[in-house]
Protein backbone atom coordinates (compact mmCIF):
# COMPACT_ATOMS: atom_id res chain seq x y z
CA UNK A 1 -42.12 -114.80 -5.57
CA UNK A 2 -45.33 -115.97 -7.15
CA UNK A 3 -46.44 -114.79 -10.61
CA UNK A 4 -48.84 -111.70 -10.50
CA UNK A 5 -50.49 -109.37 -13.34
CA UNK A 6 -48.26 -106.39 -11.60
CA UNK A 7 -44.53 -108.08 -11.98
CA UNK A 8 -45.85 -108.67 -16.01
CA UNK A 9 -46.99 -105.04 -15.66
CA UNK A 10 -43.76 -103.94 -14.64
CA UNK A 11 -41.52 -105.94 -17.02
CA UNK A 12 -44.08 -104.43 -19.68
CA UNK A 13 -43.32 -100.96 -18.59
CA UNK A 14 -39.94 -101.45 -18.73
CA UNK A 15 -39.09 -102.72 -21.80
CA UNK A 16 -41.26 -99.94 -23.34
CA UNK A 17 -38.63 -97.25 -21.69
CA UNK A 18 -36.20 -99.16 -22.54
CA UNK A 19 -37.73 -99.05 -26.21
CA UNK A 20 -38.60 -95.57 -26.45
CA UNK A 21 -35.12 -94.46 -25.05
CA UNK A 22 -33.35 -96.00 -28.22
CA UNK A 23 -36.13 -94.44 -30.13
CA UNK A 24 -35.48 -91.32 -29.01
CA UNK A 25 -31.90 -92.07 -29.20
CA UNK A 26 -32.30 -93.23 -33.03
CA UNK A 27 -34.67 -90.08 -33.68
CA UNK A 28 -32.21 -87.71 -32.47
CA UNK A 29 -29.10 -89.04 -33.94
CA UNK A 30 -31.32 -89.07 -37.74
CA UNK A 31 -32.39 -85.43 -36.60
CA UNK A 32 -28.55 -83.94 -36.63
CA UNK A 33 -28.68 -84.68 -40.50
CA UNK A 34 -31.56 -82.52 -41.19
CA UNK A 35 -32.13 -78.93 -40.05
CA UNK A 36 -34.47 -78.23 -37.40
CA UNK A 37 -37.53 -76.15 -37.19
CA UNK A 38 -39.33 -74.30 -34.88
CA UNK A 39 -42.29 -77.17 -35.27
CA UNK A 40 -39.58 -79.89 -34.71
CA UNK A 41 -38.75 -78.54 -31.89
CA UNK A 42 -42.02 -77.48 -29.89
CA UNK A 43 -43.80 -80.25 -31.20
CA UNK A 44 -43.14 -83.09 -29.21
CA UNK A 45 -44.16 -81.53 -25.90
CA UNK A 46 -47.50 -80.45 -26.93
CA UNK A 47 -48.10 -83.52 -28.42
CA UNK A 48 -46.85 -85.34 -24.93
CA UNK A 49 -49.87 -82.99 -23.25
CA UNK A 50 -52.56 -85.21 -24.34
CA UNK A 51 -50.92 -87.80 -21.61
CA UNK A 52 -52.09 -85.37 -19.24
CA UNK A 53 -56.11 -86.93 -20.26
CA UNK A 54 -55.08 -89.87 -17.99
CA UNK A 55 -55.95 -87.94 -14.94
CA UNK A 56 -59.16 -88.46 -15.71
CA UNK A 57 -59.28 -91.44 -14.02
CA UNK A 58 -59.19 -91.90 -11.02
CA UNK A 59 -56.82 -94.66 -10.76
CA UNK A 60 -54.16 -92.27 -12.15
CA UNK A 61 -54.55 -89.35 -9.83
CA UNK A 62 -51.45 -88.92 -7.11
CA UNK A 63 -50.88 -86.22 -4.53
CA UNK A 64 -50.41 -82.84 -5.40
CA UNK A 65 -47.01 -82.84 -3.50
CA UNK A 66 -46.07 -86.11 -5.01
CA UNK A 67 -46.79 -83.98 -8.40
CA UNK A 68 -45.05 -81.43 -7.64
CA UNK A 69 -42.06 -83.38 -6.55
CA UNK A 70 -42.38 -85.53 -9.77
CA UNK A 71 -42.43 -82.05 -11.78
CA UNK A 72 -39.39 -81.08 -10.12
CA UNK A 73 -37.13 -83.75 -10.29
CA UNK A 74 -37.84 -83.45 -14.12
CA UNK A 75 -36.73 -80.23 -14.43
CA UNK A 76 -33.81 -81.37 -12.50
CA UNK A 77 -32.96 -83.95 -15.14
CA UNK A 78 -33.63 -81.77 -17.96
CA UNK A 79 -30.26 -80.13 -17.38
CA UNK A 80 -28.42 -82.87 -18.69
CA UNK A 81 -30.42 -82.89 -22.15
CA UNK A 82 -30.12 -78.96 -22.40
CA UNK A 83 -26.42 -78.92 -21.80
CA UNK A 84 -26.04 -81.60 -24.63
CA UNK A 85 -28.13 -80.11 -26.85
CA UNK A 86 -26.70 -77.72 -28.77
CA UNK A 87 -27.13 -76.20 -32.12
CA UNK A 88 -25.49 -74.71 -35.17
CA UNK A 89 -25.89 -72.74 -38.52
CA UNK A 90 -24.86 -74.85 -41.76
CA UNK A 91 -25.10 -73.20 -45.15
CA UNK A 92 -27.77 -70.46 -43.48
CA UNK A 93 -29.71 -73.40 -41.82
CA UNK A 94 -29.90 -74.29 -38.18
CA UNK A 95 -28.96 -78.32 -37.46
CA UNK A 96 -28.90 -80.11 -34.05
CA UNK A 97 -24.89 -81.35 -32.79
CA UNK A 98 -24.69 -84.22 -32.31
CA UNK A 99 -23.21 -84.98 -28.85
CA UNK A 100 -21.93 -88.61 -28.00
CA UNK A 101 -22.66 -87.82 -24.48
CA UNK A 102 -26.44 -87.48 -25.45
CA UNK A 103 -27.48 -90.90 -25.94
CA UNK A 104 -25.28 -92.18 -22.62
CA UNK A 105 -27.46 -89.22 -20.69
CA UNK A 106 -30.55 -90.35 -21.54
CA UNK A 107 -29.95 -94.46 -20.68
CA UNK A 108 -28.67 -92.97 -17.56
CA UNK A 109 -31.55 -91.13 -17.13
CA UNK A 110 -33.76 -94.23 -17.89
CA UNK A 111 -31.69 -96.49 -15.66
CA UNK A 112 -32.58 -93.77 -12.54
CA UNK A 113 -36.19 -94.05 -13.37
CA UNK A 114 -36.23 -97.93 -13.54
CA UNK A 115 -34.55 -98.08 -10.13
CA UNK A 116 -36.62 -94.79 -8.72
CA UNK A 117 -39.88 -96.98 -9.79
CA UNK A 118 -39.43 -99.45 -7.02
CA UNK A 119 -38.93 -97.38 -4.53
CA UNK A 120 -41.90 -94.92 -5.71
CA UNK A 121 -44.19 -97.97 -5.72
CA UNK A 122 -44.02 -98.47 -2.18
CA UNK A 123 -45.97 -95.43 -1.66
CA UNK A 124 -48.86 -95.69 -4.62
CA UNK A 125 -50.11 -98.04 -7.09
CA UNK A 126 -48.97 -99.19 -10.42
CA UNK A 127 -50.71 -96.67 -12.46
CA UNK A 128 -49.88 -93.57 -10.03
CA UNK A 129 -46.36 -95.01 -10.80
CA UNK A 130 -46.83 -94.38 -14.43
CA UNK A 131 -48.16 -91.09 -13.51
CA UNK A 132 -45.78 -90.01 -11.99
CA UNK A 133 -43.27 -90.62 -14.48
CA UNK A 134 -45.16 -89.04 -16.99
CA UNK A 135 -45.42 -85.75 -15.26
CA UNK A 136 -41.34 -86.48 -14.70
CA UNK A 137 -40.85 -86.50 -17.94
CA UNK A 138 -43.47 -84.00 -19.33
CA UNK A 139 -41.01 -81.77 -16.46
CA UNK A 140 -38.10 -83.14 -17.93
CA UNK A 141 -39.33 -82.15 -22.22
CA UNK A 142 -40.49 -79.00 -21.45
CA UNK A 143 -37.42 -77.26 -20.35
CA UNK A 144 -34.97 -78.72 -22.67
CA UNK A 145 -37.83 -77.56 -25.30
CA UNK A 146 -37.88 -74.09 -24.00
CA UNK A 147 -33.85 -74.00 -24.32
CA UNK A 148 -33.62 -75.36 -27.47
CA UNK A 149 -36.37 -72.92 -28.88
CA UNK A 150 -34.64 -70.35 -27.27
CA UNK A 151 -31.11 -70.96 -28.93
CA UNK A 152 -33.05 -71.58 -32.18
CA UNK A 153 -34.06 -68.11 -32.08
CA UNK A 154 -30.75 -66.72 -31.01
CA UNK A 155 -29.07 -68.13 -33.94
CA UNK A 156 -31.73 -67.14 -36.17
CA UNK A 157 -31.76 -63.56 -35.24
CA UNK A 158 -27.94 -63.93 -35.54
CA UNK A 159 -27.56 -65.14 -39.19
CA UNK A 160 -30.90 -63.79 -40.27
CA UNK A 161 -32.32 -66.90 -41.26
């Protein structure tokens, strides 16, 4: 196969999820030492919102049903994250558990989304791709946000912190 800007593109993309996975990974794992916070927790999806500005070009804009069916598989694989992701109250403050299945979910999670990418690029371009994914895993945050702000609150109301 001859060399082309779009196989580069690709290998690019995918070392960057490979990347941010162990980031996250690393993140989360340094995050069980500390206690969490209500900003810790709804932060990084509102911060992930500005990715929605891509849409403003053209070249990222995809389907509404391809959207929507991006938007639900991430909800789909947000189950994983909120089942691992579970919390508890140490000397009156509320810390993340650390799960050892956590950091196995999400590189199986990333491994589905490198080998979902080839098969979702036979039906729109390289940046639709990337698109796509986003709004996968802006579907994917959100949830597992939601449920972790709502057990946050739980145990807060619960120990009166």
């Amino acid at each position: 196969m001859p060399y082309t800007g779009t196989t580069n593109m690709q290998w690019i993309s995918t070392l960057v999820a490979i990347g941010m996975a162990l980031l996250v990974i690393g993140i989360r794992m340094r995050a069980a030492k500390k206690p969490t916070s209500l900003r810790k927790i709804l932060i990084p999806p509102l911060g992930m919102s500005t990715g929605f500005l891509m849409f403003i070009s053209p070249e990222f804009r995809v389907p509404i049903t391809y959207a929507f069916i991006a938007l639900l598989v991430g909800i789909l694989f947000s189950y994983p994250l909120i089942a691992t992701s579970q919390m508890q109250v140490i000397d009156g403050a509320v810390y993340l558990k650390r799960s050892k299945m956590f950091p196995l979910i999400l590189l199986g999670l990333l491994a589905l989304r490198i080998a979902l990418r080839g098969f979702v690029e036979e039906f729109v371009n390289l940046q639709q791709t990337g698109a796509l994914f986003f709004i996968l895993a802006f579907g994917m945050i959100v949830p597992w946000r939601i449920a972790m702000y709502k057990r946050y609150k739980k145990l807060q109301n619960e120990v009166g912190v």
